[in-house]
Protein backbone atom coordinates (compact mmCIF):
# COMPACT_ATOMS: atom_id res chain seq x y z
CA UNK A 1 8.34 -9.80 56.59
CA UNK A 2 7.03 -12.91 57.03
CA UNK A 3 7.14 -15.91 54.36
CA UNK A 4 4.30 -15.94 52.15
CA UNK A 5 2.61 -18.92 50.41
CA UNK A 6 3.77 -18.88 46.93
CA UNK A 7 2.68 -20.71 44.17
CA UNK A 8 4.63 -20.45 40.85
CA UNK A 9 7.62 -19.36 39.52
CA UNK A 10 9.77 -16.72 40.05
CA UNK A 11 9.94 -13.72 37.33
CA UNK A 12 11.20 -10.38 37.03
CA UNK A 13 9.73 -7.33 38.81
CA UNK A 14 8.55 -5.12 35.85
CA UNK A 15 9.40 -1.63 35.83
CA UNK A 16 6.03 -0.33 36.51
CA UNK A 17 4.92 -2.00 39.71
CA UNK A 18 1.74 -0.12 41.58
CA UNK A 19 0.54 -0.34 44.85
CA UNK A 20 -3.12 -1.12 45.77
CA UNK A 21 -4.98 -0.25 48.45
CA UNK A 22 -7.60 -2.28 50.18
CA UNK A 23 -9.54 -1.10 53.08
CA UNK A 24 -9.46 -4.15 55.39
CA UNK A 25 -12.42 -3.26 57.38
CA UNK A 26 -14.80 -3.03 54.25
CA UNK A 27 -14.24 -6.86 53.77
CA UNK A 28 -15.39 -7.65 57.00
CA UNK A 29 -19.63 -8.67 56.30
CA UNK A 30 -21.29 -11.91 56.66
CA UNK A 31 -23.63 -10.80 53.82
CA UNK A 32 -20.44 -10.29 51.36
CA UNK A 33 -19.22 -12.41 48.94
CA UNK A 34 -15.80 -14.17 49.15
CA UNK A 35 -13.03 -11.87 47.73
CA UNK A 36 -10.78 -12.24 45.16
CA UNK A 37 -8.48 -10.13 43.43
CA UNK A 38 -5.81 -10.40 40.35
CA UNK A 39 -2.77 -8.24 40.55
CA UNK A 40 0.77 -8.24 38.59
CA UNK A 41 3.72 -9.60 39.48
CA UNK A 42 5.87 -6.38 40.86
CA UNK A 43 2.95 -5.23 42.41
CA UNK A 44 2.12 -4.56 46.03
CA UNK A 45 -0.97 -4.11 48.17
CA UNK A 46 -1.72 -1.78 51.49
CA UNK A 47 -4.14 -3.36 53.75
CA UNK A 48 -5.32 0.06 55.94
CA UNK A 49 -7.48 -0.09 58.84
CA UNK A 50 -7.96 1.86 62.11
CA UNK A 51 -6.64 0.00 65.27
CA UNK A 52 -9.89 0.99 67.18
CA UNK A 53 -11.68 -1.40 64.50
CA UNK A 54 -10.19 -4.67 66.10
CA UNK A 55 -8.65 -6.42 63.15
CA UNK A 56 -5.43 -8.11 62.45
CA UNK A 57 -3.91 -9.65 58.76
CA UNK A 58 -2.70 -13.58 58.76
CA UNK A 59 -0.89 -14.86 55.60
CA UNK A 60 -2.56 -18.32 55.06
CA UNK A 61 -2.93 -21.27 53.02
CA UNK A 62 -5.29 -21.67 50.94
CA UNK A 63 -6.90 -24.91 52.92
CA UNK A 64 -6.44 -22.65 56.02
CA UNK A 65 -8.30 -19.68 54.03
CA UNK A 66 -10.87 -21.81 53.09
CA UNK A 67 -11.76 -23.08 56.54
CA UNK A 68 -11.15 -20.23 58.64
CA UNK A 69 -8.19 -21.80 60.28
CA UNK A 70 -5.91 -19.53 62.27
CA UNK A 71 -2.72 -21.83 60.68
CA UNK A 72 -0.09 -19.30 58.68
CA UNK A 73 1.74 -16.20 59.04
CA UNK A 74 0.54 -13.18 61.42
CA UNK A 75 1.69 -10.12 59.40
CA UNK A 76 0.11 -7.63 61.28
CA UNK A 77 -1.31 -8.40 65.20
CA UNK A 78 -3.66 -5.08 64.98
CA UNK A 79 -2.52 -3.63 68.44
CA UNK A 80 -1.53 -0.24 67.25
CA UNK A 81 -3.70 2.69 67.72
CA UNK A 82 -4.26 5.29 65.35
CA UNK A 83 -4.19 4.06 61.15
CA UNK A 84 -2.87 0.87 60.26
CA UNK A 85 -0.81 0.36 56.56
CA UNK A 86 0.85 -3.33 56.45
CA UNK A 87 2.23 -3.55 53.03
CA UNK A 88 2.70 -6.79 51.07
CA UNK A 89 5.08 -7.24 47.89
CA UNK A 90 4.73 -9.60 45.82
CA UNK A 91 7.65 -10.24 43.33
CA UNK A 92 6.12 -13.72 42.36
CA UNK A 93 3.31 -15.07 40.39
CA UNK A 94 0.94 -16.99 42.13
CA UNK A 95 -2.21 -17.40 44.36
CA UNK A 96 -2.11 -15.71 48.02
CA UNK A 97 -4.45 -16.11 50.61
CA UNK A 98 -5.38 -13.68 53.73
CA UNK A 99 -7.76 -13.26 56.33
CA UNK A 100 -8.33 -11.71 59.81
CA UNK A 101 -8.18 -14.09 62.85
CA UNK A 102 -10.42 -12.22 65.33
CA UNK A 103 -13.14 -13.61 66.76
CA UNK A 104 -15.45 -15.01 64.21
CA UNK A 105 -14.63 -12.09 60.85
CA UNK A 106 -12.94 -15.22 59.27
CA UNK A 107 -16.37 -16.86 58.76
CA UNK A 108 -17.98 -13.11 58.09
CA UNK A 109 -15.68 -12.70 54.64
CA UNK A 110 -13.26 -10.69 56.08
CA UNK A 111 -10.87 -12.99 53.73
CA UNK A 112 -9.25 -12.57 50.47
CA UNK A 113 -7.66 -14.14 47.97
CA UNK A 114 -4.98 -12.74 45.23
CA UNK A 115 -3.87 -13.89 42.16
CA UNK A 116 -0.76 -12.48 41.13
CA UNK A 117 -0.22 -13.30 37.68
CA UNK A 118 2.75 -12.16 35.03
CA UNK A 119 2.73 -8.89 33.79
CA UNK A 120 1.81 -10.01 29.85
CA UNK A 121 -1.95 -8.16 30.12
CA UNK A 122 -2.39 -6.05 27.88
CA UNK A 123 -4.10 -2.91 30.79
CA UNK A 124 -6.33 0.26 28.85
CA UNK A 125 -5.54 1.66 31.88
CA UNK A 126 -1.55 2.16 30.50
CA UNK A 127 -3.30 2.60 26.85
CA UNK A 128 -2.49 -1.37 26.15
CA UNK A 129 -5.21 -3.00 24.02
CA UNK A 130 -5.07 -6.83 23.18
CA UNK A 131 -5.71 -5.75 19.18
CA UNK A 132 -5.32 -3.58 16.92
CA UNK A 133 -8.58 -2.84 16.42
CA UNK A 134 -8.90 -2.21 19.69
CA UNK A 135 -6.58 0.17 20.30
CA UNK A 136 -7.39 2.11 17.40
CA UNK A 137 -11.25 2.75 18.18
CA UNK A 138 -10.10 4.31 21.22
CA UNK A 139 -8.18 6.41 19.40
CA UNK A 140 -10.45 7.54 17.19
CA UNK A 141 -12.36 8.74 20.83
CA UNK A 142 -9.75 11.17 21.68
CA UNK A 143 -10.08 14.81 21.48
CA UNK A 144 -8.37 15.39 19.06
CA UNK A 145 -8.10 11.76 17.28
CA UNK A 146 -5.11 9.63 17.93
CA UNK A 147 -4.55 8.09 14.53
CA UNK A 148 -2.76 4.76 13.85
CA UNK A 149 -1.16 2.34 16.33
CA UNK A 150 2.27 -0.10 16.89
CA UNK A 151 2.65 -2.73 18.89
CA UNK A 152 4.63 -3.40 21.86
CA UNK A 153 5.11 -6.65 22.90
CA UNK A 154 1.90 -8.71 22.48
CA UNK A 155 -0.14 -5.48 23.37
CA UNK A 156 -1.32 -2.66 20.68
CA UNK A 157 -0.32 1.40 21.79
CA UNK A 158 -2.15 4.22 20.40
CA UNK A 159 -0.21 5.92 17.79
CA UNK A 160 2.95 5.92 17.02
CA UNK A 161 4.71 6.24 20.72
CA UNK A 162 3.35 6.24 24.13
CA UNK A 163 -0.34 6.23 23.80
CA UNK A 164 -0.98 9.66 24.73
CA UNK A 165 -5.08 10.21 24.56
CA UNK A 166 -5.57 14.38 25.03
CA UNK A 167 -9.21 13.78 26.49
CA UNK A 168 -12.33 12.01 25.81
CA UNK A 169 -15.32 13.45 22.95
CA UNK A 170 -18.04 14.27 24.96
CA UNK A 171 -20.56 15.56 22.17
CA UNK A 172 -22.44 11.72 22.52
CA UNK A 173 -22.63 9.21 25.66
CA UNK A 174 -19.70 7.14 25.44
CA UNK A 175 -20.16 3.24 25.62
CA UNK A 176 -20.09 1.99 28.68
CA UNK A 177 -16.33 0.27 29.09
CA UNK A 178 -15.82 -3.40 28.62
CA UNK A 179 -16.62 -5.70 31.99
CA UNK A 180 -14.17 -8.12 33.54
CA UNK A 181 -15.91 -11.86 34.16
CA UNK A 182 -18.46 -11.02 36.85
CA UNK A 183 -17.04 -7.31 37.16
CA UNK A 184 -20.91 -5.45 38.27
CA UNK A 185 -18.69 -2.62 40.14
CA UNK A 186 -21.19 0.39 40.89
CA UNK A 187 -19.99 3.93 39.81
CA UNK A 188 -19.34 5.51 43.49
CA UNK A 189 -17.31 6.81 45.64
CA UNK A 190 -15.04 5.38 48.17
CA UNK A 191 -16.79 5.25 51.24
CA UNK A 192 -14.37 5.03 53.65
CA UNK A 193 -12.33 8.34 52.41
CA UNK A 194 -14.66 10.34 50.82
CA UNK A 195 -16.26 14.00 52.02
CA UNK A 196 -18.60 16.29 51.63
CA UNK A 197 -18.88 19.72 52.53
CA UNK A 198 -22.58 19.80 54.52
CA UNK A 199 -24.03 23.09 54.71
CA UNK A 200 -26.68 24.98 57.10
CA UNK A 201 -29.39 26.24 55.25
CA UNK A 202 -29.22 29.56 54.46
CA UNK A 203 -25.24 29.34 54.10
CA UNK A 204 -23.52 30.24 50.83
CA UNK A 205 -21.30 28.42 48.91
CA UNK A 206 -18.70 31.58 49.23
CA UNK A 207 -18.94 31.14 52.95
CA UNK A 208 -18.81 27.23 52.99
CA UNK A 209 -16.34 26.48 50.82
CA UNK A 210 -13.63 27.70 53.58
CA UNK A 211 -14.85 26.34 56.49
CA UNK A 212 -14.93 22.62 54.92
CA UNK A 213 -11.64 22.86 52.91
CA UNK A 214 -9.66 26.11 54.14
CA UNK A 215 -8.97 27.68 57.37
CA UNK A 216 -12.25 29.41 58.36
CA UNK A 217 -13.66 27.61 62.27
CA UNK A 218 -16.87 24.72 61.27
CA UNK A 219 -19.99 27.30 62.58
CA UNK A 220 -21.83 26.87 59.54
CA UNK A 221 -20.78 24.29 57.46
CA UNK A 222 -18.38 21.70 57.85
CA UNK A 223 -16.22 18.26 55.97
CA UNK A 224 -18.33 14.80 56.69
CA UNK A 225 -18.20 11.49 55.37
CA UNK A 226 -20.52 11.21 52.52
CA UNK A 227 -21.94 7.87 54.07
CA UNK A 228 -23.34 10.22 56.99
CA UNK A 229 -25.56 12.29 54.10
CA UNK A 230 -29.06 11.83 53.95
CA UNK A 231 -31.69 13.19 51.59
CA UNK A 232 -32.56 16.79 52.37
CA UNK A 233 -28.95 17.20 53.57
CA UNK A 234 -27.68 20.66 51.66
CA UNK A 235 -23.95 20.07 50.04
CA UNK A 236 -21.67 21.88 47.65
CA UNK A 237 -22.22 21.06 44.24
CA UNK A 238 -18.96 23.44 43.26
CA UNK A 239 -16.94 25.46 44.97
CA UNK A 240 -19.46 27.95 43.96
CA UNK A 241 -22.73 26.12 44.42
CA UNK A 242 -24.61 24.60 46.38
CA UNK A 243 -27.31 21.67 45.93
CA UNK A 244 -29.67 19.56 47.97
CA UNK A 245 -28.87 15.23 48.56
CA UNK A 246 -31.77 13.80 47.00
CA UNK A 247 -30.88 10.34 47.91
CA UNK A 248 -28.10 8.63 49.67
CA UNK A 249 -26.93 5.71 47.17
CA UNK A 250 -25.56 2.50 49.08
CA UNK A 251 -25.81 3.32 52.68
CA UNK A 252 -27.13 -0.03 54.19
CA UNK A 253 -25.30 -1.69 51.48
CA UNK A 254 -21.76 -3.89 52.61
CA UNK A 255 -20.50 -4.04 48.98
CA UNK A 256 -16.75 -3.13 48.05
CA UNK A 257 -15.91 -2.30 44.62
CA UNK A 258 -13.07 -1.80 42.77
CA UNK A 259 -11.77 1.97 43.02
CA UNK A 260 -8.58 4.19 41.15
CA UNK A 261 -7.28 6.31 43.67
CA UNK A 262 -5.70 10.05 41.76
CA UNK A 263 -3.24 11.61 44.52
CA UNK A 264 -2.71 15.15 44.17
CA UNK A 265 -1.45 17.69 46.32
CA UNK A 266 -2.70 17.90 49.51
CA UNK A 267 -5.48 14.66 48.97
CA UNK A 268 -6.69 12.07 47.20
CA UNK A 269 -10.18 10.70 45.48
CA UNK A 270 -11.01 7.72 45.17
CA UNK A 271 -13.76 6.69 42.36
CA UNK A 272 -15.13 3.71 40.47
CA UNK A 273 -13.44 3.56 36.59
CA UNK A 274 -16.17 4.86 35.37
CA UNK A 275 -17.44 7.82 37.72
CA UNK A 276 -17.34 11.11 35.98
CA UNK A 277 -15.23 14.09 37.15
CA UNK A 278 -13.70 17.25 35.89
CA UNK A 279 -10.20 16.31 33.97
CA UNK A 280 -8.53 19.20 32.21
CA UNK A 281 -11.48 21.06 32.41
CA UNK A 282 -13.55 18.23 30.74
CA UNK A 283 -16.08 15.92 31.80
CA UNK A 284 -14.34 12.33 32.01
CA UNK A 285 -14.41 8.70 33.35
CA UNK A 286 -12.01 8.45 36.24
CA UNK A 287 -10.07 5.81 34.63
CA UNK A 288 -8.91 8.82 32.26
CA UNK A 289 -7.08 10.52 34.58
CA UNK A 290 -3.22 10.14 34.50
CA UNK A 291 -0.28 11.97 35.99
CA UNK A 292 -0.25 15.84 34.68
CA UNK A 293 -4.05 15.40 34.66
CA UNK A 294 -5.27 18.91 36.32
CA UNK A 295 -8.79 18.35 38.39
CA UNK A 296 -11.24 20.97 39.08
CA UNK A 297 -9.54 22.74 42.07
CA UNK A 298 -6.41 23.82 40.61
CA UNK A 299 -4.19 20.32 41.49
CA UNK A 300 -2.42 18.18 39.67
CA UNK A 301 -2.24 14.30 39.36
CA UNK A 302 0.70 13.28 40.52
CA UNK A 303 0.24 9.03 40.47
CA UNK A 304 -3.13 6.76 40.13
CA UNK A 305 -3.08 3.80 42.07
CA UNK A 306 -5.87 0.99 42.84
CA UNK A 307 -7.75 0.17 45.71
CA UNK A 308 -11.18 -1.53 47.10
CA UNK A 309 -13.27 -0.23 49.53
CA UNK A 310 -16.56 0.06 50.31
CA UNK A 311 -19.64 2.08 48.07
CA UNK A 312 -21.69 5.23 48.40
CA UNK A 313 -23.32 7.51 45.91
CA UNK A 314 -25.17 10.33 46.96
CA UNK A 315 -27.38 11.63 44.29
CA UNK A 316 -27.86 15.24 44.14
CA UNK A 317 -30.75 18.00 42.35
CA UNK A 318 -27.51 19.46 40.27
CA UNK A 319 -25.92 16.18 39.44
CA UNK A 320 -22.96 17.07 40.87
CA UNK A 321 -20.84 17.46 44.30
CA UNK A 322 -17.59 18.67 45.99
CA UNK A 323 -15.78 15.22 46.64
CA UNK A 324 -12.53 16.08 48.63
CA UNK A 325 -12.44 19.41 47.18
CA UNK A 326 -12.91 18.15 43.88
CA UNK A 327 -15.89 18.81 41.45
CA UNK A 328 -17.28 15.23 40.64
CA UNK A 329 -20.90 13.90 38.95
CA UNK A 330 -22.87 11.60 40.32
CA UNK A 331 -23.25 9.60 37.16
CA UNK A 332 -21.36 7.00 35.57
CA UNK A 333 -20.32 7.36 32.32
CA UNK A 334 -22.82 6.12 30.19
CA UNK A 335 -25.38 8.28 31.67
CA UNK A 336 -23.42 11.51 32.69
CA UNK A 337 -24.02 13.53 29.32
CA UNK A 338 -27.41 13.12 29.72
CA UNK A 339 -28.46 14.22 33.26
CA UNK A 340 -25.39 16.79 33.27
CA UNK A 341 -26.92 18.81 30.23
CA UNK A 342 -30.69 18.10 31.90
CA UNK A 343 -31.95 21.86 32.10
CA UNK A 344 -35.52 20.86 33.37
CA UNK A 345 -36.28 17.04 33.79
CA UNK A 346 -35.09 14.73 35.16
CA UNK A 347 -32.86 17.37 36.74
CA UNK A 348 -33.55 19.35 39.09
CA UNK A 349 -37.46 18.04 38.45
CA UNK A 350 -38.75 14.94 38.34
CA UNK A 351 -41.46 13.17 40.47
CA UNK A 352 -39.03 11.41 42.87
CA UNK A 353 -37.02 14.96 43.16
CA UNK A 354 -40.08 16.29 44.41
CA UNK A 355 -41.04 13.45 46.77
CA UNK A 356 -37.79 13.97 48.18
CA UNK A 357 -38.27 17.05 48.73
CA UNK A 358 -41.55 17.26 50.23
CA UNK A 359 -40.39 14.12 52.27
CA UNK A 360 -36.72 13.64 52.63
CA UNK A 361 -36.65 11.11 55.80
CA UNK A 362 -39.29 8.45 54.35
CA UNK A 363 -38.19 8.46 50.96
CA UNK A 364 -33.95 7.52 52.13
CA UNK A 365 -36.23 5.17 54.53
CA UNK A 366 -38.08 3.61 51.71
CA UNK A 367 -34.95 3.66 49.13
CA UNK A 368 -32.36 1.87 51.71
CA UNK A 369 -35.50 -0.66 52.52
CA UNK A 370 -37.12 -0.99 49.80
CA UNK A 371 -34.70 0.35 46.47
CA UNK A 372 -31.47 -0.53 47.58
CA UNK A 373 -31.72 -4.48 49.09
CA UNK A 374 -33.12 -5.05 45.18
CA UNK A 375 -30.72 -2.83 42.86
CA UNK A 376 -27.46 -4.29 45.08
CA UNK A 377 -28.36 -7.75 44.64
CA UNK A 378 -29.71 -7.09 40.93
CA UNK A 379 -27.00 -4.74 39.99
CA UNK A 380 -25.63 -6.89 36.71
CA UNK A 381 -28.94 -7.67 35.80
CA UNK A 382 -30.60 -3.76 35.70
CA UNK A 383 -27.01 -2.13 34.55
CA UNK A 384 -27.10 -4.33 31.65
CA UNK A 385 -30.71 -3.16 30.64
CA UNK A 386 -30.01 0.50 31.15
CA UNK A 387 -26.51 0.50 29.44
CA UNK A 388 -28.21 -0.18 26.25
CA UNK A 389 -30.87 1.92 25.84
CA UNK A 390 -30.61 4.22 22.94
CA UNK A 391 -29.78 8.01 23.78
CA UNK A 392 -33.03 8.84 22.31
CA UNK A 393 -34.82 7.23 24.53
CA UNK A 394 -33.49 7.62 27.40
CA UNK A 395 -35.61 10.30 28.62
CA UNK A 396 -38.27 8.21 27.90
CA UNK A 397 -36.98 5.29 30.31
CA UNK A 398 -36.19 7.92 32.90
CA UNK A 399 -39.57 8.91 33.36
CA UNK A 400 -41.11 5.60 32.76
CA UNK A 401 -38.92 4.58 35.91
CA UNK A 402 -39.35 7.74 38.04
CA UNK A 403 -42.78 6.99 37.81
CA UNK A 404 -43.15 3.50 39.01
CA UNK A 405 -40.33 4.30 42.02
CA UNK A 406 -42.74 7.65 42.90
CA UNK A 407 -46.04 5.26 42.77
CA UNK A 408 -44.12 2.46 44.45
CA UNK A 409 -43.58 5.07 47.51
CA UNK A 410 -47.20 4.63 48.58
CA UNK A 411 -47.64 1.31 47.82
CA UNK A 412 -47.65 -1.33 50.47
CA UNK A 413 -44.24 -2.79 50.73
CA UNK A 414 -44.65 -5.97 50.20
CA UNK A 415 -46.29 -5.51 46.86
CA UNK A 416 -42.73 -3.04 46.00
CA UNK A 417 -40.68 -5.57 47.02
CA UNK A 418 -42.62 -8.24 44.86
CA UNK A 419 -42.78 -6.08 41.54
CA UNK A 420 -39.21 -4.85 41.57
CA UNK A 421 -37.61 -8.49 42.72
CA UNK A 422 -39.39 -9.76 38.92
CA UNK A 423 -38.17 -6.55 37.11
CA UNK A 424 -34.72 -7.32 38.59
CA UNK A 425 -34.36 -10.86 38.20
CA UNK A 426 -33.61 -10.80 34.21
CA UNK A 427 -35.25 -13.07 31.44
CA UNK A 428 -35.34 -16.63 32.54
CA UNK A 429 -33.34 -19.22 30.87
């Protein structure tokens, strides 16, 4: 492998390293932001990409990152057919820089920069909390209670040896989990790797289920990217179930996000942190799940790693859907309680479910145009409103907000685009 640009000095490789995974061709958009990332020393990342997308991976400097120059290292030319996986280690702290050379994707973001830094963070992810206090609130969430803590090096464990958590309360809305500077990640799914089982009206979810994830021939129901859903489209909500796509979250949108990636037998899902799932037979954030977790269709963790990729979200009349086989909401976790115990409104009826409905083509035309352009580019500014609403009136801000989306829908643009850029923008300063 070729030489990297190092800065910093060399440590030891801890003795959990993980490998991240970051879909190369989801970087590559001249509307994106510049890309950065912070790993730990130990750690490695995958860049993937398919060799029909035309893309190679150059190990750079960071004045040659920052100019588009093609001056550095080619680690990967891009001339194989079929999936690409280039590795990189990094067994040193320090700040790397990488970018694709072709044609002009330099100068259209498809760049990033890493920071690997020394593995002294204290990560909830491994149950590490920078305080005491800290680390025992959480505790005090798990089902049942996980009483006291020690500490282990500067970072605090739940109780009294490896952190173990059995599951997460669910009898109240959890608080929504602590930001990284500038962290506005959306709760989705990958959109590069994820599925859906799409289903022909009139076709069960008994007859579905094994044509999209078993052995039975694709005549009436078959596995498709989600970002190819639209509303209207009929999924599987369960193996059991099926539901109708209100709305296709994030499909014009060029955003990546951060994602944890749980490998099981035969697959893998990748979600946001804080996307809600089935663990252990429990509703819980992604970031809960750990190897031995058991998901919805029988499988087992068996490792969590990280990646980025690309977002989509498709919103559906049940609130669920069959991601990869596996039973998934289509909330994040601050709102999931809520709309997953709805029994009437705002699920499966509400005024924008039934505009939907009545027209599923304009209204995804009128949410990618219209919705979408605002809510990705305002995303900090509304999730921050809507994360603190009090449960008790949430309902109430539901249906203040499904009302002014379902009047917006025959309103001249112009005038939708006007009033939802102010309610986006946040209090001045």
């Amino acid at each position: 492998m070729a030489v990297l640009h190092v800065i910093g000095a060399s440590l030891l490789l801890p003795a959990a390293a993980v490998q991240h995974v970051i879909e190369w061709h989801d970087l590559y958009d001249a509307g994106s932001e510049p890309h950065e990332e912070h790993y730990t020393v130990g750690d490695s990342v995958m860049f993937r990409w398919m060799g029909s997308e035309n893309h190679n991976l150059m190990n750079v400097s960071k004045s040659a990152y920052t100019n588009c120059v093609e001056n550095g290292a080619m680690l990967n030319d891009g001339r194989s057919t079929g999936q690409i996986e280039q590795v990189v280690d990094f067994p040193k702290t320090g700040e790397f820089y990488f970018l694709c050379s072709v044609g002009s994707h330099c100068n259209k973001n498809q760049k990033i920069n890493i920071t690997i830094d020394p593995d002294t963070t204290c990560n909830s992810a491994k149950m590490m909390y920078p305080s005491k206090d800290a680390a025992e609130a959480k505790g005090s969430m798990c089902d049942p209670p996980v009483n006291g803590s020690h500490k282990m090096g500067s970072c605090w464990i739940l109780g009294d040896s490896h952190g173990a958590c059995g599951g997460m309360k669910h009898d109240m809305p959890s608080p929504p989990p602590p930001a990284a500077p500038g962290d506005d990640d959306a709760p989705c799914f990958a959109r590069g790797s994820t599925t859906a089982c799409r289903v022909t009206r009139g076709t069960s979810a008994a007859e579905a289920f094994p044509q999209c994830f078993g052995d039975a021939p694709s005549t009436t129901a078959e596995a498709v990217l989600m970002s190819s859903l639209t509303a209207g489209d009929l999924v599987l909500a369960s193996p059991a179930s099926v539901t109708r796509v209100l709305l296709n979250q994030h499909v014009p949108s060029k955003s990546t996000s951060h994602f944890v990636t749980l490998h099981f037998g035969g697959g893998e899902l990748a979600l946001t942190p804080d996307h809600v799932l089935e663990l252990d037979g429990e509703w819980a954030p992604a970031r809960e799940a750990k190897a031995g977790s058991r998901l919805s269709n029988g499988r087992t963790v068996e490792r969590v790693t990280d990646a980025r990729s690309g977002i989509i979200n498709p919103l559906t009349a049940s609130g669920t859907i069959l991601a990869n086989g596996v039973v998934a909401s289509v909330y994040p976790e601050w709102i999931s309680t809520h709309m997953l115990s709805s029994k009437l409104y705002p699920l499966p009826l509400s005024a924008c479910n039934l505009l939907t409905y009545l027209f599923p083509a304009p209204a995804q035309t009128f949410y990618d145009a219209a919705i979408e352009p605002l809510f990705d580019g305002g995303r900090a500014t509304y999730r921050k409103y809507l994360e603190v609403v009090p449960p008790a009136l949430v309902t109430p801000a539901i249906a203040a907000l499904d009302g002014l989306i379902a009047a917006a829908f025959v309103l001249p643009p112009a005038l939708v685009v006007a009033a939802l850029a102010v309610a986006t923008r946040g209090p001045r300063k």
